[in-house]
Structure formats: C-alpha cells, structure tokens
N, C-alpha and C. Protein backbone atom coordinates (compact mmCIF):
# COMPACT_ATOMS: atom_id res chain seq x y z
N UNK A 1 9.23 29.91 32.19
CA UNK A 1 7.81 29.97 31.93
C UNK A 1 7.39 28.74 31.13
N UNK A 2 6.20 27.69 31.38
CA UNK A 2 5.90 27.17 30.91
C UNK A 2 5.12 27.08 29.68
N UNK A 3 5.26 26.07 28.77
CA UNK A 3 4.83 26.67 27.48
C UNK A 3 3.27 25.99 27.06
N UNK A 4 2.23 26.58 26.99
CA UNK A 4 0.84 25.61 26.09
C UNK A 4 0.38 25.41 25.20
N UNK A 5 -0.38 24.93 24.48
CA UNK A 5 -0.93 25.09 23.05
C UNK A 5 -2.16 25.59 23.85
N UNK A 6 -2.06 27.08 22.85
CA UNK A 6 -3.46 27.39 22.65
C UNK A 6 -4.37 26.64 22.03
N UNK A 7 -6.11 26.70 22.13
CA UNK A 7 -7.14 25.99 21.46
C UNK A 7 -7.30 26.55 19.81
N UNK A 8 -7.12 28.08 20.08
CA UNK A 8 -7.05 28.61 18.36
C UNK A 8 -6.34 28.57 17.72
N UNK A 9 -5.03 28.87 18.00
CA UNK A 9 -3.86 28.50 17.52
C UNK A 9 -3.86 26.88 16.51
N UNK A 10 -3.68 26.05 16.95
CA UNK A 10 -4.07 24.59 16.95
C UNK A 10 -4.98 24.51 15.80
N UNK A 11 -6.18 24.87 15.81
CA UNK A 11 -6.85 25.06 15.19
C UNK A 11 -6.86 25.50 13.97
N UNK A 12 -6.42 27.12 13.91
CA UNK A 12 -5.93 27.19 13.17
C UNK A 12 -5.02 26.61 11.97
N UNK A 13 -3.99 25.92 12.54
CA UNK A 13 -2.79 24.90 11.89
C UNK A 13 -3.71 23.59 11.37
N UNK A 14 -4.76 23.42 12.07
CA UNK A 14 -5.64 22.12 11.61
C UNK A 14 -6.72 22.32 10.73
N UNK A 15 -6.84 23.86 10.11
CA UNK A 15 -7.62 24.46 9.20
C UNK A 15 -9.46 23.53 9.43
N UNK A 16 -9.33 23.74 10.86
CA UNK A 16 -10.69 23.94 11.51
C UNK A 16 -11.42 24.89 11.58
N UNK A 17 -12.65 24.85 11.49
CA UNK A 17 -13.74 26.33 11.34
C UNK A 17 -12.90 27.28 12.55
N UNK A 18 -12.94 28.56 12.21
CA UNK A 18 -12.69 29.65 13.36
C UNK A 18 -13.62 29.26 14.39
N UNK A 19 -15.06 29.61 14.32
CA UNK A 19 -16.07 29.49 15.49
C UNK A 19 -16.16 28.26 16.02
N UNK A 20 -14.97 27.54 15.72
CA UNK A 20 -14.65 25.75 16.38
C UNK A 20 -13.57 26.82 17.75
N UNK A 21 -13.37 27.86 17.53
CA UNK A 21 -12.56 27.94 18.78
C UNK A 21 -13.11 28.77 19.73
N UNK A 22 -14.41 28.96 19.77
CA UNK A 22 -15.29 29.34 20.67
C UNK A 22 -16.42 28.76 21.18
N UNK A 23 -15.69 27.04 20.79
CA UNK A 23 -16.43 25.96 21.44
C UNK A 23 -15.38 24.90 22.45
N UNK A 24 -15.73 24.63 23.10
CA UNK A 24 -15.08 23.40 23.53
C UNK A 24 -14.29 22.86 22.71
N UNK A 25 -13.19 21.96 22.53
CA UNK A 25 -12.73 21.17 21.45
C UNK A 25 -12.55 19.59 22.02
N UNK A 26 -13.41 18.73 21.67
CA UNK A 26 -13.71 17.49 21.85
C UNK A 26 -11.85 17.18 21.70
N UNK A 27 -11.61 16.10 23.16
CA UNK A 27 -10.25 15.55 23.03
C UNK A 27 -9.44 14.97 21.94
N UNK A 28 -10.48 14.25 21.31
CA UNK A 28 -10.55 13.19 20.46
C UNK A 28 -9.94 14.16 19.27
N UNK A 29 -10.44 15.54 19.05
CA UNK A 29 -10.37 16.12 17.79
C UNK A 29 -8.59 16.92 18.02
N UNK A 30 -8.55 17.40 19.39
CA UNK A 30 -7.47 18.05 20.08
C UNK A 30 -6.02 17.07 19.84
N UNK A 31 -6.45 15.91 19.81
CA UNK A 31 -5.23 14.77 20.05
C UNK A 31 -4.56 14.65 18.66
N UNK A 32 -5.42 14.47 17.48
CA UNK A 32 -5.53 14.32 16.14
C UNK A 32 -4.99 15.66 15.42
N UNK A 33 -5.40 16.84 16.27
CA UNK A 33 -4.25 18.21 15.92
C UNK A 33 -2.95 18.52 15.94
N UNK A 34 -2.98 17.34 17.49
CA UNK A 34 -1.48 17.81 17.99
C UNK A 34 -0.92 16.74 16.99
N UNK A 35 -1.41 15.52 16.82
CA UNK A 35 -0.64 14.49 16.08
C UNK A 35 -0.17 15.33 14.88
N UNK A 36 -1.24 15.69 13.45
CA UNK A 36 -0.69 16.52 12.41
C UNK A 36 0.27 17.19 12.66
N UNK A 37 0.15 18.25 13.53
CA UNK A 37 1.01 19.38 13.79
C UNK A 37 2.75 18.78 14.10
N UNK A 38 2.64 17.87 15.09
CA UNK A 38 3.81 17.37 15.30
C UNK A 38 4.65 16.57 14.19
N UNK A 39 3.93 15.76 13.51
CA UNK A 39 4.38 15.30 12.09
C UNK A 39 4.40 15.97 11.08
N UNK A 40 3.81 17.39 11.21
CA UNK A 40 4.16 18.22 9.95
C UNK A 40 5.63 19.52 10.48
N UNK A 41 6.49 19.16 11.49
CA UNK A 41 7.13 19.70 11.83
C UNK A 41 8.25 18.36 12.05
N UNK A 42 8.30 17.07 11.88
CA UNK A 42 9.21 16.55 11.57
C UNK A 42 9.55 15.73 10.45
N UNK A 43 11.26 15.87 10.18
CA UNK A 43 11.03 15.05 8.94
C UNK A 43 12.11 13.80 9.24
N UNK A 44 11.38 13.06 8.39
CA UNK A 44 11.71 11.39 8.47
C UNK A 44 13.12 10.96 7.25
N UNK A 45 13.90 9.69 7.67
CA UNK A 45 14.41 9.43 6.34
C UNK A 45 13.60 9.10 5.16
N UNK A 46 13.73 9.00 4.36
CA UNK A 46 12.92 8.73 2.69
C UNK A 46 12.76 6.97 2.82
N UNK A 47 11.25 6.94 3.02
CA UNK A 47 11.19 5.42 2.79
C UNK A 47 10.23 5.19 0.91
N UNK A 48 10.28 5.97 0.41
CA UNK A 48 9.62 5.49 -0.95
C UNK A 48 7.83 5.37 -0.73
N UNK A 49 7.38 5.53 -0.18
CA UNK A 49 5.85 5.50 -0.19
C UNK A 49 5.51 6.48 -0.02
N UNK A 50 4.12 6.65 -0.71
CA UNK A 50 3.32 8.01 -1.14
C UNK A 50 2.49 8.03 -0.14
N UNK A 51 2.53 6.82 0.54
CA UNK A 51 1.21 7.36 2.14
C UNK A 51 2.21 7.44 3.43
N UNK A 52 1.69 8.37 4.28
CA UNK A 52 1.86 8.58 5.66
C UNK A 52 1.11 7.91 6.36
N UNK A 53 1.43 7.10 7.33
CA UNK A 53 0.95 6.14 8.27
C UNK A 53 0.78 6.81 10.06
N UNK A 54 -0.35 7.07 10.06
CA UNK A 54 -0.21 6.97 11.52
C UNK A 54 -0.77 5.86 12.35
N UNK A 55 -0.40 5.32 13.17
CA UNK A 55 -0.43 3.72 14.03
C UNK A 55 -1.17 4.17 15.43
N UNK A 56 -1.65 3.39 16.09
CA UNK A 56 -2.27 2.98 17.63
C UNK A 56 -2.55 1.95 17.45
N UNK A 57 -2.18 1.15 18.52
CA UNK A 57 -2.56 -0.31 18.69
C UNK A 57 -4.19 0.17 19.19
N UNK A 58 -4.86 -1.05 19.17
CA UNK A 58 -6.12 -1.78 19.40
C UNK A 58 -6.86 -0.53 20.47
N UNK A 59 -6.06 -0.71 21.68
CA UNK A 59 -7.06 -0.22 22.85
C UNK A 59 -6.50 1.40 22.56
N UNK A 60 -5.75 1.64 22.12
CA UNK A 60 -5.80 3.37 21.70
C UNK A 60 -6.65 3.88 20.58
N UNK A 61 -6.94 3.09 19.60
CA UNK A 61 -7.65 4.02 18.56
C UNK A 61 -8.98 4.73 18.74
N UNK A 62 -9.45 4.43 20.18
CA UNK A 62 -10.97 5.10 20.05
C UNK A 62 -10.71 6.53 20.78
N UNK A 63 -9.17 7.18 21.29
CA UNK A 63 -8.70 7.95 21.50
C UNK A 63 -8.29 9.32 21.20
N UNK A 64 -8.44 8.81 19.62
CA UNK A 64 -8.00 10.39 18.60
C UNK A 64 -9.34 9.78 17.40
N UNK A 65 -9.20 10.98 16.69
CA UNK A 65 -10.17 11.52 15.76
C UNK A 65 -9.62 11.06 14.83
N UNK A 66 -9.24 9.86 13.95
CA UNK A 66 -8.76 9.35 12.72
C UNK A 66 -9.12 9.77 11.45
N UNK A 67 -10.47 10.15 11.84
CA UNK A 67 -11.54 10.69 10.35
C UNK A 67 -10.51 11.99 10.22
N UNK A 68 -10.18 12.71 11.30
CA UNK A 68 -9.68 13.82 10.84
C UNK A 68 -8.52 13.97 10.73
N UNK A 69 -7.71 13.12 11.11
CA UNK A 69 -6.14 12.98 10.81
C UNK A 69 -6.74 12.24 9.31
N UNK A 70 -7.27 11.49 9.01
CA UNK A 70 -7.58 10.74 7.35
C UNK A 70 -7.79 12.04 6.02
N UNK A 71 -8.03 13.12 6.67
CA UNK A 71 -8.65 14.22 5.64
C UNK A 71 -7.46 14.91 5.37
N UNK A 72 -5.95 14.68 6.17
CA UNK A 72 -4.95 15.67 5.99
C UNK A 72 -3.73 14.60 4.95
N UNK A 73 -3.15 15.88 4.59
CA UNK A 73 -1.89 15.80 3.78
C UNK A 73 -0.84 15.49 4.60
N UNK A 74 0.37 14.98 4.58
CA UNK A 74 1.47 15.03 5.73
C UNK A 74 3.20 15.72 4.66
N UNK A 75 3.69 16.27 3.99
CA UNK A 75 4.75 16.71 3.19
C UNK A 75 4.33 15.87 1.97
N UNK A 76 2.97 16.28 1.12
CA UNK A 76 2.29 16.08 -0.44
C UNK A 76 1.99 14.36 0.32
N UNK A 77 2.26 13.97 1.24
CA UNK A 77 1.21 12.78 1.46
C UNK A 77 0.38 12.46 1.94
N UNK A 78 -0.60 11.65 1.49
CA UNK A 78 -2.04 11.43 2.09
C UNK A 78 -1.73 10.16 3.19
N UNK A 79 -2.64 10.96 4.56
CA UNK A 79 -2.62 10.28 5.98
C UNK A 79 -3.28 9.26 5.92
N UNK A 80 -2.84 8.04 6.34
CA UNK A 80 -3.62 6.84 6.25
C UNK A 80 -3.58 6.54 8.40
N UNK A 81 -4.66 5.99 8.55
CA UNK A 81 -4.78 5.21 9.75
C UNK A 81 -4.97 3.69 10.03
N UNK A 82 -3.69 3.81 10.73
CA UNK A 82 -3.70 1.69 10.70
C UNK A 82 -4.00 1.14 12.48
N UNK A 83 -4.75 0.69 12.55
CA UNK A 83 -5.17 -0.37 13.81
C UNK A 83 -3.75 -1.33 13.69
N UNK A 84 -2.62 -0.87 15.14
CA UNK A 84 -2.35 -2.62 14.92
C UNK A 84 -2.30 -3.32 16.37
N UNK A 85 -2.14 -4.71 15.80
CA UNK A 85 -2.36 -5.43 17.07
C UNK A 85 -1.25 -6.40 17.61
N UNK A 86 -0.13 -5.88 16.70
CA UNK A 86 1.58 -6.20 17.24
C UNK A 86 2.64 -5.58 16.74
N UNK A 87 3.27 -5.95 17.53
CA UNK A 87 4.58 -5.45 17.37
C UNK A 87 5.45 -5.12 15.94
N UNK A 88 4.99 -6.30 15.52
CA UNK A 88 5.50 -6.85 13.93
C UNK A 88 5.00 -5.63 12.95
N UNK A 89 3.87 -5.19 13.39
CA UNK A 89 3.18 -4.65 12.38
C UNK A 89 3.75 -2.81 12.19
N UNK A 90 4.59 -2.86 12.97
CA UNK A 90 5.10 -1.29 13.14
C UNK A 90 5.61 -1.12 11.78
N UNK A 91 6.40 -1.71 10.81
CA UNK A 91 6.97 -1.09 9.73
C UNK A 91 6.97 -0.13 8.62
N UNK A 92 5.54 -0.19 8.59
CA UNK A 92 5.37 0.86 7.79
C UNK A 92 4.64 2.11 8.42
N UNK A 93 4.74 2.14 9.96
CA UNK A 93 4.49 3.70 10.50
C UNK A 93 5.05 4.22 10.87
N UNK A 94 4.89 5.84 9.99
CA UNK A 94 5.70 6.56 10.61
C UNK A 94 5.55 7.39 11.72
N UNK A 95 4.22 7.20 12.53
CA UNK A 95 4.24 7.76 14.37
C UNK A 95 3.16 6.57 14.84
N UNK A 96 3.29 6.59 15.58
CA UNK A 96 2.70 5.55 16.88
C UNK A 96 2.45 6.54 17.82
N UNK A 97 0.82 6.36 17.52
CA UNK A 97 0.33 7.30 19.45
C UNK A 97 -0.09 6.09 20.47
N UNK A 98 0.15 6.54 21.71
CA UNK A 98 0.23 5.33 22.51
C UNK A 98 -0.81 6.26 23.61
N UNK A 99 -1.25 5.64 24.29
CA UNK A 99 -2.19 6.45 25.42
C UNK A 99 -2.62 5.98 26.77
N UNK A 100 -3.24 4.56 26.32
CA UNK A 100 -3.49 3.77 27.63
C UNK A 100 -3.40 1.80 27.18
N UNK A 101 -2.34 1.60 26.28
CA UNK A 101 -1.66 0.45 25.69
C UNK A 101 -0.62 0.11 27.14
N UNK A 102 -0.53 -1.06 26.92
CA UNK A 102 0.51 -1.40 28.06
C UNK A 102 1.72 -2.28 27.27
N UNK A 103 1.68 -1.43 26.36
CA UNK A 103 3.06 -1.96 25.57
C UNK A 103 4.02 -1.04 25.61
N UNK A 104 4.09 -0.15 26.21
CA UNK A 104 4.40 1.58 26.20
C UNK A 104 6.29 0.67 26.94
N UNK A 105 5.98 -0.46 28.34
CA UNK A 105 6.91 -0.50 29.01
C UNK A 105 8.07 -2.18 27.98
N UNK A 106 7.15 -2.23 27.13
CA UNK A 106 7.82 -3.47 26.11
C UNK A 106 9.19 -2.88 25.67
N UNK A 107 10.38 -3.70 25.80
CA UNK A 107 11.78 -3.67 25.48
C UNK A 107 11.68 -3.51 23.54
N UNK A 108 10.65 -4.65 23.27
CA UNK A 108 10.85 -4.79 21.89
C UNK A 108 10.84 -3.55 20.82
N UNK A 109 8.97 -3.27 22.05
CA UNK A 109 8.40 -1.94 21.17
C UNK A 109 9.59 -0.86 20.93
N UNK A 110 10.14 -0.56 22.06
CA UNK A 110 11.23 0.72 22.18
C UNK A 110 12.37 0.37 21.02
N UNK A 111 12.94 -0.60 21.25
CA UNK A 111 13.49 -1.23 19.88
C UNK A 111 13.19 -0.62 18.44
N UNK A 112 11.84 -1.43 17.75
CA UNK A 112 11.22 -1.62 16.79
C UNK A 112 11.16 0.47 16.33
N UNK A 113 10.35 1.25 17.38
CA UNK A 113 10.61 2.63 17.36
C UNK A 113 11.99 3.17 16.77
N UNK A 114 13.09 2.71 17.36
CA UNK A 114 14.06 3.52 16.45
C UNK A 114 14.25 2.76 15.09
N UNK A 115 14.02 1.67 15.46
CA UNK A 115 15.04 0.75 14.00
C UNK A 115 13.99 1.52 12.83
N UNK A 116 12.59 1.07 13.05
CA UNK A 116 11.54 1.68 12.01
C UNK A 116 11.89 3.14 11.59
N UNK A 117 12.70 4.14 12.05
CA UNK A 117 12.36 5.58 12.59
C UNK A 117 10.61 6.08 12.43
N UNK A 118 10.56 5.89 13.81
CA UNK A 118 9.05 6.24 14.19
C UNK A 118 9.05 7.23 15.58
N UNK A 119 7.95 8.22 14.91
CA UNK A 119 7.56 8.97 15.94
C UNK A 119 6.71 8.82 17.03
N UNK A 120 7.20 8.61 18.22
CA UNK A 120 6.27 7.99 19.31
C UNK A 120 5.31 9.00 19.96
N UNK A 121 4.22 9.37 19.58
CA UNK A 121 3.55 10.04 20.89
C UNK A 121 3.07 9.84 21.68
N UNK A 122 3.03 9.76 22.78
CA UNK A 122 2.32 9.45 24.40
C UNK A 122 1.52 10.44 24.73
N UNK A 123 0.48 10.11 25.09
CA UNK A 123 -0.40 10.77 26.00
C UNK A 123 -0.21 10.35 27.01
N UNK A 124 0.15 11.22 28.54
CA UNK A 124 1.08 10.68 29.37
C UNK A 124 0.24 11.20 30.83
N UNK A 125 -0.94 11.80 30.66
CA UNK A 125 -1.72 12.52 31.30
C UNK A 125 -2.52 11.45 32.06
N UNK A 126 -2.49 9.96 32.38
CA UNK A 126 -3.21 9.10 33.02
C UNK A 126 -2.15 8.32 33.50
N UNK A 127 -1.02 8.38 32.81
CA UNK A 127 0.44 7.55 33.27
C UNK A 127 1.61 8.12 33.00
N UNK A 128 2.05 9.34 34.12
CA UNK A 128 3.19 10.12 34.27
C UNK A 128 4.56 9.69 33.77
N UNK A 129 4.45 8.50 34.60
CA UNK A 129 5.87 7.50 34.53
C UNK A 129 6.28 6.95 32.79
N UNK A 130 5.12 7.25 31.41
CA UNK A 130 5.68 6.60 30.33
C UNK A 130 6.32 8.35 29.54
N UNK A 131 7.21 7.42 28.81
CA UNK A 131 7.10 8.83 27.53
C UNK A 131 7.28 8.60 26.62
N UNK A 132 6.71 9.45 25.14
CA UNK A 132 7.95 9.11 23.70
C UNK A 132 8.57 9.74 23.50
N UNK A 133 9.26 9.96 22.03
CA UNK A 133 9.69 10.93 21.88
C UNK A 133 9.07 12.44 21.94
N UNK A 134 7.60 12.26 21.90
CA UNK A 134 6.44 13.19 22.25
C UNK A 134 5.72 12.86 23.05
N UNK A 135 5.58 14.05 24.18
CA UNK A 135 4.61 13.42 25.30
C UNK A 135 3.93 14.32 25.73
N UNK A 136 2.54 14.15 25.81
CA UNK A 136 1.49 15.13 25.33
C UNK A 136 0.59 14.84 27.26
N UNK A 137 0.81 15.97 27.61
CA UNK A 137 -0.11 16.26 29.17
C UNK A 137 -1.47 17.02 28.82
N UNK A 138 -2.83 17.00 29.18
CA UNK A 138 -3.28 17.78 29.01
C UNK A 138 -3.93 17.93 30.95
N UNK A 139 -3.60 19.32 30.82
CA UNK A 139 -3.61 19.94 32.54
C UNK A 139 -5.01 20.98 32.50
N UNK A 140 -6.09 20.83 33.29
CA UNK A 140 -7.10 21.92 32.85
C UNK A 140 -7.53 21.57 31.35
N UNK A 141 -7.84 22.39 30.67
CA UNK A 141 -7.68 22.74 29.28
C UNK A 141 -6.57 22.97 28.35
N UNK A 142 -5.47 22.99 28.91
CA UNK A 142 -4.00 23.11 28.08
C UNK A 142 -3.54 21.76 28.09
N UNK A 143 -3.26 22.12 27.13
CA UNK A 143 -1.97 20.61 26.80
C UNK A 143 -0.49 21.42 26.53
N UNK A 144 0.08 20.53 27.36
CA UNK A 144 1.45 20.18 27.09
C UNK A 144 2.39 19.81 26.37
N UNK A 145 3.39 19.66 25.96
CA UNK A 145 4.48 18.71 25.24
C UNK A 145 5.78 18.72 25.65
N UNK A 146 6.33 17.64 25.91
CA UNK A 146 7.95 17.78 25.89
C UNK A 146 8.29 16.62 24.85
N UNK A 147 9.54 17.14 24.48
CA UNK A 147 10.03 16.71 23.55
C UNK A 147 11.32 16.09 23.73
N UNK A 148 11.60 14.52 23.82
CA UNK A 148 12.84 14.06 24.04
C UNK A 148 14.18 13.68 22.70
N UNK A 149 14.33 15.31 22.56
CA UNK A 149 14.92 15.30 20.76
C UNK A 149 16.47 14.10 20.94
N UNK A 150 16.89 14.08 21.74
CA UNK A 150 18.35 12.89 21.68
C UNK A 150 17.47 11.33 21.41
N UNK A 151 15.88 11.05 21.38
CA UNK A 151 15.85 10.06 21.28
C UNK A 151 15.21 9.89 19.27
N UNK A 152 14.74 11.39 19.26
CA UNK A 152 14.20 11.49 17.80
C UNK A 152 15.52 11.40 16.81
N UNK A 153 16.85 12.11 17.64
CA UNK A 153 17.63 11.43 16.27
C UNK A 153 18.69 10.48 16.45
N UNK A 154 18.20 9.43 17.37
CA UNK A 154 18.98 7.92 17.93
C UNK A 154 17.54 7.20 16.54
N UNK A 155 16.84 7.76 16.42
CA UNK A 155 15.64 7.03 15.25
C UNK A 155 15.71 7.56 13.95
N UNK A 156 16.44 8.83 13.99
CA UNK A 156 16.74 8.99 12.83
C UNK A 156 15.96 10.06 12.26
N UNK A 157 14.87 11.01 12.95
CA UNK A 157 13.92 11.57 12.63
C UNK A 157 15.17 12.87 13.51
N UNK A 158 14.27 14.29 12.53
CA UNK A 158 14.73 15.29 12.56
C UNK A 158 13.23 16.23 12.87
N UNK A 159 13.23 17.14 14.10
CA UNK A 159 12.53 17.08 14.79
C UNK A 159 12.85 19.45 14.87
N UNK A 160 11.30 19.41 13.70
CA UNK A 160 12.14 21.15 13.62
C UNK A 160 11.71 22.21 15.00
N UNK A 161 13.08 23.36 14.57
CA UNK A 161 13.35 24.26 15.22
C UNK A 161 12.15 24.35 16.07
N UNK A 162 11.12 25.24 15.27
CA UNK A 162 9.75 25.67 15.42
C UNK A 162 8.98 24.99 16.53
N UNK A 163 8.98 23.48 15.98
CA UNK A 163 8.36 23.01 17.33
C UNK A 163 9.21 22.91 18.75
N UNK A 164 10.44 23.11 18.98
CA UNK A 164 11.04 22.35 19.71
C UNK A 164 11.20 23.77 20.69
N UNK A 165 11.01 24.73 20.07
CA UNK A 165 10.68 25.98 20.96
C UNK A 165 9.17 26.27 21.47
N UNK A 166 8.00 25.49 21.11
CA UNK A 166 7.13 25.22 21.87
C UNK A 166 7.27 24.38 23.05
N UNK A 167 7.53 23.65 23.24
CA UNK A 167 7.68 23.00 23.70
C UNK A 167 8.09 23.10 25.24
N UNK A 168 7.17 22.20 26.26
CA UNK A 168 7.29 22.80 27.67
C UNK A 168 8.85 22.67 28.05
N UNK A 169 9.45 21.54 27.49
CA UNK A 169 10.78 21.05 27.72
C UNK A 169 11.43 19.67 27.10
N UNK A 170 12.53 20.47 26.44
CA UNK A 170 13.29 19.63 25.27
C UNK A 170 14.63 18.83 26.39
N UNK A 171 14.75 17.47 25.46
CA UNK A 171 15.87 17.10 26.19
C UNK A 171 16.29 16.10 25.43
C-alpha cells in the first residue's frame, strides 16, 4: 500500500491554523511543511552553529514558502534561508531543496552533498528521472516521499525511524 501525507496531518506538525485544513493548501506553503517536517526528523553531525540553514539555488527559491520555514525552530535552532548561486556556497547548509535547478545532474553538486552532510530534497514531480536523498512527488493532491536512507548515511545524516515508515519507499 502506498503511503501519503495527509493535508491535516502536515499541518498540524507545521502548527498551522486547523481551518487552514479545510482550505486548499497553497504549494508553496505544502513544500515548506514537508521541508520542516523532514529536518525535524533528521539528525545531522554537530557543526557548532546556532542557525539551521535551509539552501535553494536562484531559480528554486520562488518555490517554497521561506517566510514560513523563517518562523520555525529546527532542534532549539532558528531557520535561516539562504539564496545560493554556486556550488561553493553549500557549506554551511544543512538541506538543499532542488526543484527545477539543472544542477540536480552536476557530479560536483552530488559530491559537495555528502562531504557538507546535507539533506537533499527534490521535488521530482516535473523531472522523474532526478532524486535526493528526499524526493517529494506531488500526484492529485497527495504528495509523496521516498527516501534513499544508504545515501543519508554515506553523508553522514541519520534519518529517523518515524519518518522512514512514512514513507512511499525506503532504499
């Protein structure tokens, strides 16, 4: 049986109004849920900084809801959002959402992902053929996830129970 995220559910975990789930939920706000949710269910090695970084290059950021990933905590740290516009600049994030970037097929990027330990999410729903370590379909109104956990701890990230049993399919 395949597995979905519910809209309330989600919601819920994103301590969004209740009567937000008897509306539509703008993508933008949906993408920015799953991001929290997925980073508050993995944990990273200890790099010494008090901020959490989430990353999209250039042509992804108008993609997710930043204001609202900016309002959350990530394990007592405050979410910061960084625009970048290379490669170089990955070091201090700890997930990278990727969506419709064409760096997704870059040797380096894939590289730079484990050495950094960074959580990759893909939105994979316009380009089947990419993935990260998170790869987010949305079919109808459900979204998806599979989870490629042999690559989350080749990066060094530990990737919990909880989510990995959501999940349409772990590998």
């Amino acid at each position: 049986m395949r597995r979905f995220i519910h809209f309330p559910w989600l919601l819920v975990l994103l301590g969004l109004p209740a009567g937000a789930a008897s509306k539509p939920v703008d993508a933008r706000d949906m993408k920015a849920a799953l991001i929290y949710n997925f980073a508050v269910f993995t944990s990273w090695p200890e790099n010494g900084s008090n901020a959490f970084t989430v990353c999209a290059f250039d042509e992804d950021q108008d993609n997710v809801n930043r204001h609202l990933l900016k309002s959350k905590n990530i394990n007592g740290r405050q979410v910061h959002f960084t625009i970048i516009r290379h490669i170089g600049e990955l070091e201090n994030c700890q997930v990278l959402y990727l969506e419709k970037s064409k760096n997704l097929e870059n040797k380096r990027l894939s590289e730079s992902l484990v050495d950094f330990s960074i959580l990759s999410i893909v939105d994979v729903t316009e380009k089947p053929g990419d993935s990260g370590i998170i790869s987010i379909r949305q079919v109808n109104s459900k979204y998806y996830f599979t989870i490629n956990n042999e690559e989350a701890k080749r990066a060094g990230l530990m990737v919990s129970s909880k989510l990995l049993r959501l999940a349409a399919e772990v590998y």
